[in-house]
Protein backbone atom coordinates (compact mmCIF):
# COMPACT_ATOMS: atom_id res chain seq x y z
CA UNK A 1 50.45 201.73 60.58
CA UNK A 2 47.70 199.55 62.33
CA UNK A 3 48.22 197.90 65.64
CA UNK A 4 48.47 194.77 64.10
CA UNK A 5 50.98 195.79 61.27
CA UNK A 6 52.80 197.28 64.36
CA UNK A 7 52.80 193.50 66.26
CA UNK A 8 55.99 191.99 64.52
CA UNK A 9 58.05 195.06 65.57
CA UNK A 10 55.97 194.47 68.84
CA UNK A 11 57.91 190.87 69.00
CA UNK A 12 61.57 192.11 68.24
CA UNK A 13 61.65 195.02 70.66
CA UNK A 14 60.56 192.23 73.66
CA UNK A 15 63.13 189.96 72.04
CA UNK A 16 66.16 192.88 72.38
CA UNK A 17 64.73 193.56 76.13
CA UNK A 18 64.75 189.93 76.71
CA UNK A 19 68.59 189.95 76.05
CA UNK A 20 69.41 193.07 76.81
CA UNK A 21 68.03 191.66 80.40
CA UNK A 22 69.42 188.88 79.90
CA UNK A 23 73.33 190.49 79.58
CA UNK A 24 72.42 192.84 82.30
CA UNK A 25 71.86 189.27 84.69
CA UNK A 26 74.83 187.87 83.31
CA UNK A 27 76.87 190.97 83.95
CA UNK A 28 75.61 191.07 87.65
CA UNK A 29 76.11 187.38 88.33
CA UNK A 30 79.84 187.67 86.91
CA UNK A 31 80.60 190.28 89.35
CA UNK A 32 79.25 188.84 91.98
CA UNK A 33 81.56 185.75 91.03
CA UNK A 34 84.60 187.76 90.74
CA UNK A 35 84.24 189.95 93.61
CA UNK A 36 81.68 189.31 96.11
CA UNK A 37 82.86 191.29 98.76
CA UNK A 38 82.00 194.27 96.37
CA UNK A 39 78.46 192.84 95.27
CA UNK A 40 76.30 194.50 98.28
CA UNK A 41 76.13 198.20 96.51
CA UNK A 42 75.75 196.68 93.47
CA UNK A 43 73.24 194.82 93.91
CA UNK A 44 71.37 197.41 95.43
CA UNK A 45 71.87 199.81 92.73
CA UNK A 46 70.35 196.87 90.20
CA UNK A 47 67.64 197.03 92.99
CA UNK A 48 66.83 200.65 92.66
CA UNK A 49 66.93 200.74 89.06
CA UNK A 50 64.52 197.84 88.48
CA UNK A 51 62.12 199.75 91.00
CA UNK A 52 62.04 203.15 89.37
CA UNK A 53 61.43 200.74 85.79
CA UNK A 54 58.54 198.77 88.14
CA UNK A 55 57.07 202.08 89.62
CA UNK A 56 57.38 203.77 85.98
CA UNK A 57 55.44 201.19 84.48
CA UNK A 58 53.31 200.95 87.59
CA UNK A 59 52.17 204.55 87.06
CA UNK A 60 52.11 204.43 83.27
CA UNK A 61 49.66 201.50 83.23
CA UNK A 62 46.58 202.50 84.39
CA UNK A 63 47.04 205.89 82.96
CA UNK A 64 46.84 204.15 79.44
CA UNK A 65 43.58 202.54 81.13
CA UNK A 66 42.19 205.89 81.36
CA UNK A 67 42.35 206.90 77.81
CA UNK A 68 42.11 203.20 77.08
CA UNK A 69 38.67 202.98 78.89
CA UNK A 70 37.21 205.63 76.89
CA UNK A 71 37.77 204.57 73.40
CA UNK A 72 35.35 202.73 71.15
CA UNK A 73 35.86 198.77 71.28
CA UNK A 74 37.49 197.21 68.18
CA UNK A 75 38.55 200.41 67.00
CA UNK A 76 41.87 201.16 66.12
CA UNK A 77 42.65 203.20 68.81
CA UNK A 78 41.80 200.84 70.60
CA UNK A 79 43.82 198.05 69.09
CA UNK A 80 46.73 200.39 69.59
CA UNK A 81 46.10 200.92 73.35
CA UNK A 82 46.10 196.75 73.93
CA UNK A 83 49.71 196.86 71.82
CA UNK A 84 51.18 199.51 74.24
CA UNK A 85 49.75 197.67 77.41
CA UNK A 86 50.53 194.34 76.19
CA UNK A 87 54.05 195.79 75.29
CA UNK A 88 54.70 197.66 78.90
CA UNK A 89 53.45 194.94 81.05
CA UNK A 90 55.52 192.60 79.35
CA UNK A 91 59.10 194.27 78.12
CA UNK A 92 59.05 196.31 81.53
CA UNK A 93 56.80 195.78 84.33
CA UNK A 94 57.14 192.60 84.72
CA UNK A 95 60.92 191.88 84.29
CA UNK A 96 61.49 194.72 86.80
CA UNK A 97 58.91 193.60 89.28
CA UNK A 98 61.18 189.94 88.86
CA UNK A 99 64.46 191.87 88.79
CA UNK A 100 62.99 194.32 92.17
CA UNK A 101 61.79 191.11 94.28
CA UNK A 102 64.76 189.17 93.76
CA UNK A 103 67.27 191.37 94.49
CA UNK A 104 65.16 193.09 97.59
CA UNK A 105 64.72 189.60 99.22
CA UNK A 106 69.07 189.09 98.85
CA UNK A 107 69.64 192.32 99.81
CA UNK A 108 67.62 191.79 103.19
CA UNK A 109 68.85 188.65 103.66
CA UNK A 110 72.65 189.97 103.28
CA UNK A 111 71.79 193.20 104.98
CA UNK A 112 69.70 192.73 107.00
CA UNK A 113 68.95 189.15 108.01
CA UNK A 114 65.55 189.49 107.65
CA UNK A 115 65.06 191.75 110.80
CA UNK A 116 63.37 194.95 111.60
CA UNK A 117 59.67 195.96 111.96
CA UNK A 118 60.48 198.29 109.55
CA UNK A 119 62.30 195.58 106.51
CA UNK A 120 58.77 193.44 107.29
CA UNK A 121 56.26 196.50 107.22
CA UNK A 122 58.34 197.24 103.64
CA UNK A 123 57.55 193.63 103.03
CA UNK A 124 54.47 193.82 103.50
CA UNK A 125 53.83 196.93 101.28
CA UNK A 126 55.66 195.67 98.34
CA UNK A 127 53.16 192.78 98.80
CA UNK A 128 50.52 194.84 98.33
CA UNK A 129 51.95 196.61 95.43
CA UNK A 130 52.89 193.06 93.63
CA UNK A 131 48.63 192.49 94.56
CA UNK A 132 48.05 195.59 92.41
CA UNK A 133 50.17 194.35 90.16
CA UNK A 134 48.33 191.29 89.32
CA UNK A 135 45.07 193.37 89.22
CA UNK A 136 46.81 195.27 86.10
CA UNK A 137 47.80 192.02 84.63
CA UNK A 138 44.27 190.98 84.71
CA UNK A 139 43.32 194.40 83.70
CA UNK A 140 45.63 193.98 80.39
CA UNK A 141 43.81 190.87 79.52
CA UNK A 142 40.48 192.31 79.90
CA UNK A 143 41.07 195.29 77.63
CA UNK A 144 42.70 192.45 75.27
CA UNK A 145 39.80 190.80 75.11
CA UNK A 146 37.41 193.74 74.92
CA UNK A 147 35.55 192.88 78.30
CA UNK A 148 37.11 195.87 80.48
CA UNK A 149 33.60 197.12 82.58
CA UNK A 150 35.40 199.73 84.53
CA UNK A 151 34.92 203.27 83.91
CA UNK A 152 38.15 205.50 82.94
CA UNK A 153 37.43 206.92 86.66
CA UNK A 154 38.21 203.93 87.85
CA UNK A 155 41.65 203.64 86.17
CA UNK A 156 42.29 207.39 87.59
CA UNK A 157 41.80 206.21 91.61
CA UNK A 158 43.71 202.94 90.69
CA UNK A 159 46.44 205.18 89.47
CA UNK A 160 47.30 206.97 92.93
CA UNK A 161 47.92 203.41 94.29
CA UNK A 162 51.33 202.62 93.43
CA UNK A 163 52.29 206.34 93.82
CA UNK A 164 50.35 205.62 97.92
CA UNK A 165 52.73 202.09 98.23
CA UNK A 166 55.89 204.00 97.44
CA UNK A 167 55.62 206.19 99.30
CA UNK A 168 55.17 204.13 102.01
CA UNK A 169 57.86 201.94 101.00
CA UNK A 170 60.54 205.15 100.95
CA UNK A 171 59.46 206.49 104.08
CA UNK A 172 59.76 202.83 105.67
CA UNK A 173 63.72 202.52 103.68
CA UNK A 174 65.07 206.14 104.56
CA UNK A 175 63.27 206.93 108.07
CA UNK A 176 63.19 202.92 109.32
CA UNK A 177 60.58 204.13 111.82
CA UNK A 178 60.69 200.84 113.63
């Protein structure tokens, strides 16, 4: 099956993450209607779980721009490699990046009021990995449109970058340094 045979599944499988996210939000704002008191560890298990789908998708990414990055333009393995980007970014990435940020800014609010060095140094870092996140974006369109210029060694240092920002980020949520 070509990649663009492969498009109209492409559309349905988004659609069925679309409400399947969609039921998941719905299921978390009903709780937190019928028992708020109870919301705090829930929400911060929604929180983890849409970070471990951000940081999967995070690493995944620009490992696909490695292989991506050495493939003939316009070929099929090519046009196959722009489906599974286009596909990630979209159906995972970037709902869990929405689902992370949303949740993390309540949960330090309710938490923590916004104070600590340490809740604005993890700020800070999740900034940074939202930045690189937006580089991939732009990344995905490139390779869409056939004008990626970066070498597939490239892709391989951008690849250690999320794994650098978590790492960061844990250390700053387990050890709160400061």
């Amino acid at each position: 099956m070509s990649a663009t045979e492969n498009t109209g599944s492409g559309g349905q499988a988004l659609r069925r993450a679309a409400i399947a996210i969609a039921i998941f939000l719905f299921l978390t704002a009903l709780l937190y209607l019928l028992a708020p008191a109870d919301f705090y560890p829930w929400a911060k298990a929604v929180h983890v779980i849409a970070v471990i789908s951000w940081m999967a998708g995070m690493l995944y990414l620009p490992r696909l721009f490695v292989y991506h990055a050495e493939t003939e333009r316009g070929s099929e393995q090519s046009e196959t490699f722009k489906v599974m980007e286009r596909r990630l970014l979209r159906g995972i990435i970037n709902p869990a990046m929405v689902i992370s940020w949303a949740f993390g800014l309540w949960l330090a609010w309710k938490g923590f009021g916004f104070h600590g060095g340490w809740l604005h140094a993890k700020i800070g870092a999740v900034v940074l990995l939202s930045a690189v996140h937006g580089y991939l974006v732009g990344a995905v369109r490139k390779f869409a449109e056939d004008r990626n210029e970066k070498p597939a060694r490239h892709w391989r240092i951008v690849n250690e970058i999320p794994t650098l920002l978590m790492i960061v980020i844990v250390v700053l949520v387990i050890v709160k340094p400061f």
